[in-house]
C-alpha atoms as a PDB file:
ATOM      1  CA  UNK A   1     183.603 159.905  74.029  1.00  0.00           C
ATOM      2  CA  UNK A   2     185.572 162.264  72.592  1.00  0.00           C
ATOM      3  CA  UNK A   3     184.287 162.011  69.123  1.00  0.00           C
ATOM      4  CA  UNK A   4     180.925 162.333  70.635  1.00  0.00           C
ATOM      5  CA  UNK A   5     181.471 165.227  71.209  1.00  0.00           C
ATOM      6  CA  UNK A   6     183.302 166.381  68.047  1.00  0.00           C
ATOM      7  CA  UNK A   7     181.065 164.937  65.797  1.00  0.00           C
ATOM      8  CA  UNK A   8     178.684 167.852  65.103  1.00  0.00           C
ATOM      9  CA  UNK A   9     181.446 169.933  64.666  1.00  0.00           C
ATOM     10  CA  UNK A  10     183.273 167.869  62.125  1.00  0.00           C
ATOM     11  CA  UNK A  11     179.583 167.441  60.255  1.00  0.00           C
ATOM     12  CA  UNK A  12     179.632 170.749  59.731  1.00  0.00           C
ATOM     13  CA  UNK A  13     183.293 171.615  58.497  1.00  0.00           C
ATOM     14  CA  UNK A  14     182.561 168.240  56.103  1.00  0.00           C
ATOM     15  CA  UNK A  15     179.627 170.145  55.029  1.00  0.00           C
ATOM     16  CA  UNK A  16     181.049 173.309  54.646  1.00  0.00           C
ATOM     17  CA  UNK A  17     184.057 171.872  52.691  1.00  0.00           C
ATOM     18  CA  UNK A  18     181.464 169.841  50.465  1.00  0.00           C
ATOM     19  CA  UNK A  19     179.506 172.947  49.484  1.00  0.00           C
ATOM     20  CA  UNK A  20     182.955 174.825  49.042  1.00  0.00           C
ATOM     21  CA  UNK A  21     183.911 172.071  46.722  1.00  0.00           C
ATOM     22  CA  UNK A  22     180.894 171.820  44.491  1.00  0.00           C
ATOM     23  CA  UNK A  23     180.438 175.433  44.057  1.00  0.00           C
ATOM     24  CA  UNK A  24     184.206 175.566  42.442  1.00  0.00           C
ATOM     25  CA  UNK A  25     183.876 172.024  40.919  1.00  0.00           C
ATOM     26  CA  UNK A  26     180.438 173.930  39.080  1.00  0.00           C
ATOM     27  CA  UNK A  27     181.296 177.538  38.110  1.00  0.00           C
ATOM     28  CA  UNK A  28     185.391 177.733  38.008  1.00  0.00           C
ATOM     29  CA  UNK A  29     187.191 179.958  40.325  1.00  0.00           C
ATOM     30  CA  UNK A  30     186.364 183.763  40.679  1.00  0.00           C
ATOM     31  CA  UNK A  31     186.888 186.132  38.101  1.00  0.00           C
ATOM     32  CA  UNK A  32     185.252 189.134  40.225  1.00  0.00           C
ATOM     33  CA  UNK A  33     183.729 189.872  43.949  1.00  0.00           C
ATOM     34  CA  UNK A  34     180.844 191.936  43.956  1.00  0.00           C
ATOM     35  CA  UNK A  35     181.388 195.048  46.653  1.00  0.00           C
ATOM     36  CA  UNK A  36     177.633 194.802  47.654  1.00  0.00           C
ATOM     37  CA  UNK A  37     175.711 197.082  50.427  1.00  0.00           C
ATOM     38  CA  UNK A  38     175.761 194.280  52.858  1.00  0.00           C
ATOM     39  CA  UNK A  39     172.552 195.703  55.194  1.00  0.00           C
ATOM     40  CA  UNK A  40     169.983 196.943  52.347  1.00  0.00           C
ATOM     41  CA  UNK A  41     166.265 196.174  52.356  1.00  0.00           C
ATOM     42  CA  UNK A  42     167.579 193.666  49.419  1.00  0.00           C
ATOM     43  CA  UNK A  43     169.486 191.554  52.375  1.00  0.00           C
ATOM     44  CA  UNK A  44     167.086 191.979  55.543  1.00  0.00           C
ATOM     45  CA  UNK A  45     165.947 188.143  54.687  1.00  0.00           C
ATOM     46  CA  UNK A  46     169.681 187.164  55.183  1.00  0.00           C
ATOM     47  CA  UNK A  47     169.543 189.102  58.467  1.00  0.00           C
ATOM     48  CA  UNK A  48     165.816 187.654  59.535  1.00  0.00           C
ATOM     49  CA  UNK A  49     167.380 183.717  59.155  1.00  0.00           C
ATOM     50  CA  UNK A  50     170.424 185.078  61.327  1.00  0.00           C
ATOM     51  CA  UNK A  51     167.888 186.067  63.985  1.00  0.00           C
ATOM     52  CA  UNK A  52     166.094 183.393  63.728  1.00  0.00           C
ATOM     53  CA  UNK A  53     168.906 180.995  63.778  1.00  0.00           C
ATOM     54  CA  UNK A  54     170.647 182.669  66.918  1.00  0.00           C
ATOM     55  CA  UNK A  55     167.390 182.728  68.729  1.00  0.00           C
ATOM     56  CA  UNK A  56     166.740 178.702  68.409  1.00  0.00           C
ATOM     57  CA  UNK A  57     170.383 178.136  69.142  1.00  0.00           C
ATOM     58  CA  UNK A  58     170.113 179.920  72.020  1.00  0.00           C
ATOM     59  CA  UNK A  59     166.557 177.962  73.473  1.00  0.00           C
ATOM     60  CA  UNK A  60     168.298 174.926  72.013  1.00  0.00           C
ATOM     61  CA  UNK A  61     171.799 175.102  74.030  1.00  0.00           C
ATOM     62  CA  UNK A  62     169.414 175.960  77.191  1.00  0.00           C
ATOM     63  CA  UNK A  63     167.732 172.698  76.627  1.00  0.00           C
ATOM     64  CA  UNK A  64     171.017 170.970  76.031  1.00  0.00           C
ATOM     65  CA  UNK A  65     172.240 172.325  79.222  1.00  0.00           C
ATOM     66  CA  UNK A  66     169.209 171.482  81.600  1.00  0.00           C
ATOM     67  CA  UNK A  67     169.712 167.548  79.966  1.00  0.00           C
ATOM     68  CA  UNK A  68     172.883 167.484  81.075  1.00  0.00           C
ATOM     69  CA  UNK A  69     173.055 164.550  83.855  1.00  0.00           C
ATOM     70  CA  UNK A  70     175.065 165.129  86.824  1.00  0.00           C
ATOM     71  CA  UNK A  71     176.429 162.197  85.953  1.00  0.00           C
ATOM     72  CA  UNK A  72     178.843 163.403  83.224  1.00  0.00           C
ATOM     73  CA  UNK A  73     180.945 165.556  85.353  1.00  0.00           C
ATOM     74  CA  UNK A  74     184.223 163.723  83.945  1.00  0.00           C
ATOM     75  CA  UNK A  75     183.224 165.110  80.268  1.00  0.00           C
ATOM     76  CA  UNK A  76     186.851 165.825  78.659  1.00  0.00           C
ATOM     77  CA  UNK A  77     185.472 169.908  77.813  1.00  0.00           C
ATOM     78  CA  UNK A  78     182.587 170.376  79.890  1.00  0.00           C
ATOM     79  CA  UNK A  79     179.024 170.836  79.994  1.00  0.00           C
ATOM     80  CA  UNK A  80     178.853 174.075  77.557  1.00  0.00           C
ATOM     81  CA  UNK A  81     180.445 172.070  74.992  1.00  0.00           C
ATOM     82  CA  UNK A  82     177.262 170.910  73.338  1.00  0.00           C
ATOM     83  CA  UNK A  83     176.206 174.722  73.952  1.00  0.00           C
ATOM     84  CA  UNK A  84     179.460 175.849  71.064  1.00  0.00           C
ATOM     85  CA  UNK A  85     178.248 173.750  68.770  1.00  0.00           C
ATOM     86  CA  UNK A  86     175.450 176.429  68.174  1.00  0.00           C
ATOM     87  CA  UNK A  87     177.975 180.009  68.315  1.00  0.00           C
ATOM     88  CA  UNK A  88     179.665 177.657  66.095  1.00  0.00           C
ATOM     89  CA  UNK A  89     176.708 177.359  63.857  1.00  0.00           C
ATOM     90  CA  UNK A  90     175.476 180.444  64.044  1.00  0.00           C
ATOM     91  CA  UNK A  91     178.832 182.013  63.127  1.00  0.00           C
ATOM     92  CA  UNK A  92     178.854 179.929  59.780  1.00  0.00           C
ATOM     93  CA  UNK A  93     175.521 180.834  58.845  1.00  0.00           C
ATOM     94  CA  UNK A  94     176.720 184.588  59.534  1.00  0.00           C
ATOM     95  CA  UNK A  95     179.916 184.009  57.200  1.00  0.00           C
ATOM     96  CA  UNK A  96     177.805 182.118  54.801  1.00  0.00           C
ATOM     97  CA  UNK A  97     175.084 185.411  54.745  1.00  0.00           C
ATOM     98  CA  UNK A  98     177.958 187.709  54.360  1.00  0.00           C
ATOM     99  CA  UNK A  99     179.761 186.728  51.815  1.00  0.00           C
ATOM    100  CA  UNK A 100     179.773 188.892  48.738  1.00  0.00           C
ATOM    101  CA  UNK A 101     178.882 187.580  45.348  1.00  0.00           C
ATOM    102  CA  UNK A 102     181.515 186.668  42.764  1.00  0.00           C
ATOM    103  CA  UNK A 103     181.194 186.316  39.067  1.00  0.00           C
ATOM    104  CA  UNK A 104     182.974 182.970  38.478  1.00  0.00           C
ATOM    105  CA  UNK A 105     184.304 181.334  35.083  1.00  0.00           C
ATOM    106  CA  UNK A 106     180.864 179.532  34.474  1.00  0.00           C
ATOM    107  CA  UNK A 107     178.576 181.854  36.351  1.00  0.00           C
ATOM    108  CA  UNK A 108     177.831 183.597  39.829  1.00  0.00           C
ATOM    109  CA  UNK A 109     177.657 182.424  42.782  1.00  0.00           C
ATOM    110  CA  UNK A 110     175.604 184.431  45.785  1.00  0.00           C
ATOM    111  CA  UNK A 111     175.082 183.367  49.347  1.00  0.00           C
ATOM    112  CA  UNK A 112     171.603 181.885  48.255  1.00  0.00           C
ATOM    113  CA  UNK A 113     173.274 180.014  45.344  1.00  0.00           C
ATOM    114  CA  UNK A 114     175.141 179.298  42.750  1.00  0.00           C
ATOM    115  CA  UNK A 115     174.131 179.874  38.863  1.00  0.00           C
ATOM    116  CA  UNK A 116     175.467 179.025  35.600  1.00  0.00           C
ATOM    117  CA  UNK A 117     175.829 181.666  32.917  1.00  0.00           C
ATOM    118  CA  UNK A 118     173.061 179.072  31.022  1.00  0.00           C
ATOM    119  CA  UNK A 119     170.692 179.772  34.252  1.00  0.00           C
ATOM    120  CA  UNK A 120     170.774 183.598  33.638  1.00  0.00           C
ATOM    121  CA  UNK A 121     168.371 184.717  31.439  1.00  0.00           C
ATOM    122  CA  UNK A 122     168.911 188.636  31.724  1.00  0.00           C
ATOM    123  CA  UNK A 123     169.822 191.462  34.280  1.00  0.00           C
ATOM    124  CA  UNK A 124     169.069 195.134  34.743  1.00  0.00           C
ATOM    125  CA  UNK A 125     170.318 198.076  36.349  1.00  0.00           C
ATOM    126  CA  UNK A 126     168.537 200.466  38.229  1.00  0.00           C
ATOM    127  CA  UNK A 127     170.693 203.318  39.759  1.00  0.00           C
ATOM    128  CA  UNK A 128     173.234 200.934  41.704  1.00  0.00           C
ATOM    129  CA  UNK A 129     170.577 198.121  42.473  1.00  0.00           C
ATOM    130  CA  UNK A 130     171.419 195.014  39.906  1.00  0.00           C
ATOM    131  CA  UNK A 131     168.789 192.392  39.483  1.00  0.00           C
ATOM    132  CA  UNK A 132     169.883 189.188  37.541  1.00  0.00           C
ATOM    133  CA  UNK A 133     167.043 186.754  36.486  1.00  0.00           C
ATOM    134  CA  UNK A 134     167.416 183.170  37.015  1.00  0.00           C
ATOM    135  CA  UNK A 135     165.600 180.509  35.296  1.00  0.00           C
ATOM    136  CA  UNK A 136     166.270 177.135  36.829  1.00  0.00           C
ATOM    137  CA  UNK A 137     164.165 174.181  35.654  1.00  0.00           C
ATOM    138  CA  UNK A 138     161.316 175.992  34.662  1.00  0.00           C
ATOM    139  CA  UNK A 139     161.215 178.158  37.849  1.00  0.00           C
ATOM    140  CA  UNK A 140     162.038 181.601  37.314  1.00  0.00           C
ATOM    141  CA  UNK A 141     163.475 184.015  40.324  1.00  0.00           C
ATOM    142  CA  UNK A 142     166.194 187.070  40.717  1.00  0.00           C
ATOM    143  CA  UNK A 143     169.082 187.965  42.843  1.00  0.00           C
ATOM    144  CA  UNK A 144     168.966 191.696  43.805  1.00  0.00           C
ATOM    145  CA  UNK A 145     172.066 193.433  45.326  1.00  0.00           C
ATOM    146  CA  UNK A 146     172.845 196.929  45.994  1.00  0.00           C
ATOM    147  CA  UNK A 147     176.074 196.981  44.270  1.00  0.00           C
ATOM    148  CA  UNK A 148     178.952 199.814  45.039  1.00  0.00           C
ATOM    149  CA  UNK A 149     179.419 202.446  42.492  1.00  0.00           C
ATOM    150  CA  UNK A 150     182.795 201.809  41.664  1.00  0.00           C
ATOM    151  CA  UNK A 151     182.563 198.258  40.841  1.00  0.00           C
ATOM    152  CA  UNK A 152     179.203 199.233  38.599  1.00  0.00           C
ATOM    153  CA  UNK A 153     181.248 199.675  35.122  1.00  0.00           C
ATOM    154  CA  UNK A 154     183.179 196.672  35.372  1.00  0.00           C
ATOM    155  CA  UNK A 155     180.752 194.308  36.436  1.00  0.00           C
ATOM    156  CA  UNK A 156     178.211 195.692  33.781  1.00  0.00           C
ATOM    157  CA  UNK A 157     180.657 194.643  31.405  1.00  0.00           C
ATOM    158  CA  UNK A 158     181.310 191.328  32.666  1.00  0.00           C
ATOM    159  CA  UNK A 159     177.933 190.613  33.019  1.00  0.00           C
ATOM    160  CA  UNK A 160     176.833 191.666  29.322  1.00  0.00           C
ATOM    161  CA  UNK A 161     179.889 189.428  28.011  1.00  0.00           C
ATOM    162  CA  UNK A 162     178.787 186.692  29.548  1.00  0.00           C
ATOM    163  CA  UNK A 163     175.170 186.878  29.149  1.00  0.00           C
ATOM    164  CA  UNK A 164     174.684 187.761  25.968  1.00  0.00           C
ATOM    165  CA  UNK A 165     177.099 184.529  25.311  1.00  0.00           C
ATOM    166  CA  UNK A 166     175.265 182.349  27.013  1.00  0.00           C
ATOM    167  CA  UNK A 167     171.806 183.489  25.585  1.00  0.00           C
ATOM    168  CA  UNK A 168     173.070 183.061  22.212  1.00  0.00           C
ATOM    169  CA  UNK A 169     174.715 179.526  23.061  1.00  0.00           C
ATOM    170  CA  UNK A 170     171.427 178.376  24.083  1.00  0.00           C
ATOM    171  CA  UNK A 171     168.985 179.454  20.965  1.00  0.00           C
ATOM    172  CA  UNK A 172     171.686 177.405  18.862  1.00  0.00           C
ATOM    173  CA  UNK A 173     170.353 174.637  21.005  1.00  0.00           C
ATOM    174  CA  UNK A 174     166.698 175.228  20.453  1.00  0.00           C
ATOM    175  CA  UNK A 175     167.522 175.509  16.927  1.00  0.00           C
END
């Protein structure tokens, strides 16, 4: 019974490790974080799934808790336990949203992904707003993020060293 109720909760720390895991098994630890504006128009999609995510937890736990038989008064943590599962949740998808970006060995990895240096076709700069382009088989997007005017110089840099190596590692290929 116990691991009834514990298994949702140990799902999601195996799925949390697993994602962990293959984003360092893919790009190589972190070379830099990016000090981004964490609430810019850039992020307010970040903020809409939190909404959205808290708001269906909460109608969700509500159900949970009105299915609840009388029944299972000797549960070992209560009735509300199968209403934590979904702070739980939601506070993971908040860490998750929040993270700031890092430059890695092999490429960057952002809270909506992670991206070779191969993947990265180009970036640009406008004022402190960087926008990397991303071509992934054959679909093209970009990461946008308001970054802090300190970190601006060194993570030009860092980003035209690795670019520009990766761009010219992959017209030796086409050649």
């Amino acid at each position: 019974m116990l691991l009834r109720l514990l298994f949702p909760y140990l799902l999601l720390a195996v799925i949390m490790c697993g994602y962990i895991y293959v984003r360092y098994r893919k790009l190589g630890p972190i070379i830099m974080r990016v000090n981004r504006v964490l609430f810019s128009r850039y992020n307010l999609d970040s903020l809409l799934l939190i909404i959205i995510i808290s708001v269906a937890s909460y109608f969700l736990s509500g159900l949970d808790l009105q299915n609840v038989p009388a029944a299972q008064d000797s549960l070992v943590l209560g009735p509300y336990t199968y209403a934590y599962f979904y702070l739980v949740l939601i506070m993971t998808v908040t860490a998750r949203e929040a993270e700031k970006p890092a430059i890695r060995e092999k490429g960057i990895s952002t809270p909506r992904g992670f991206y070779t240096w191969g993947e990265i076709t180009s970036f640009q700069w406008t004022k402190n707003t960087l926008k990397v382009f991303i071509e992934r088989n054959n679909k093209k997007r970009s990461e946008i993020w308001e970054v802090e005017p300190l970190d601006k110089k060194k993570l030009d840099q860092v980003l035209k060293d690795n670019v520009r190596k990766s761009s010219k590692r992959s017209k030796k290929k086409s050649r």
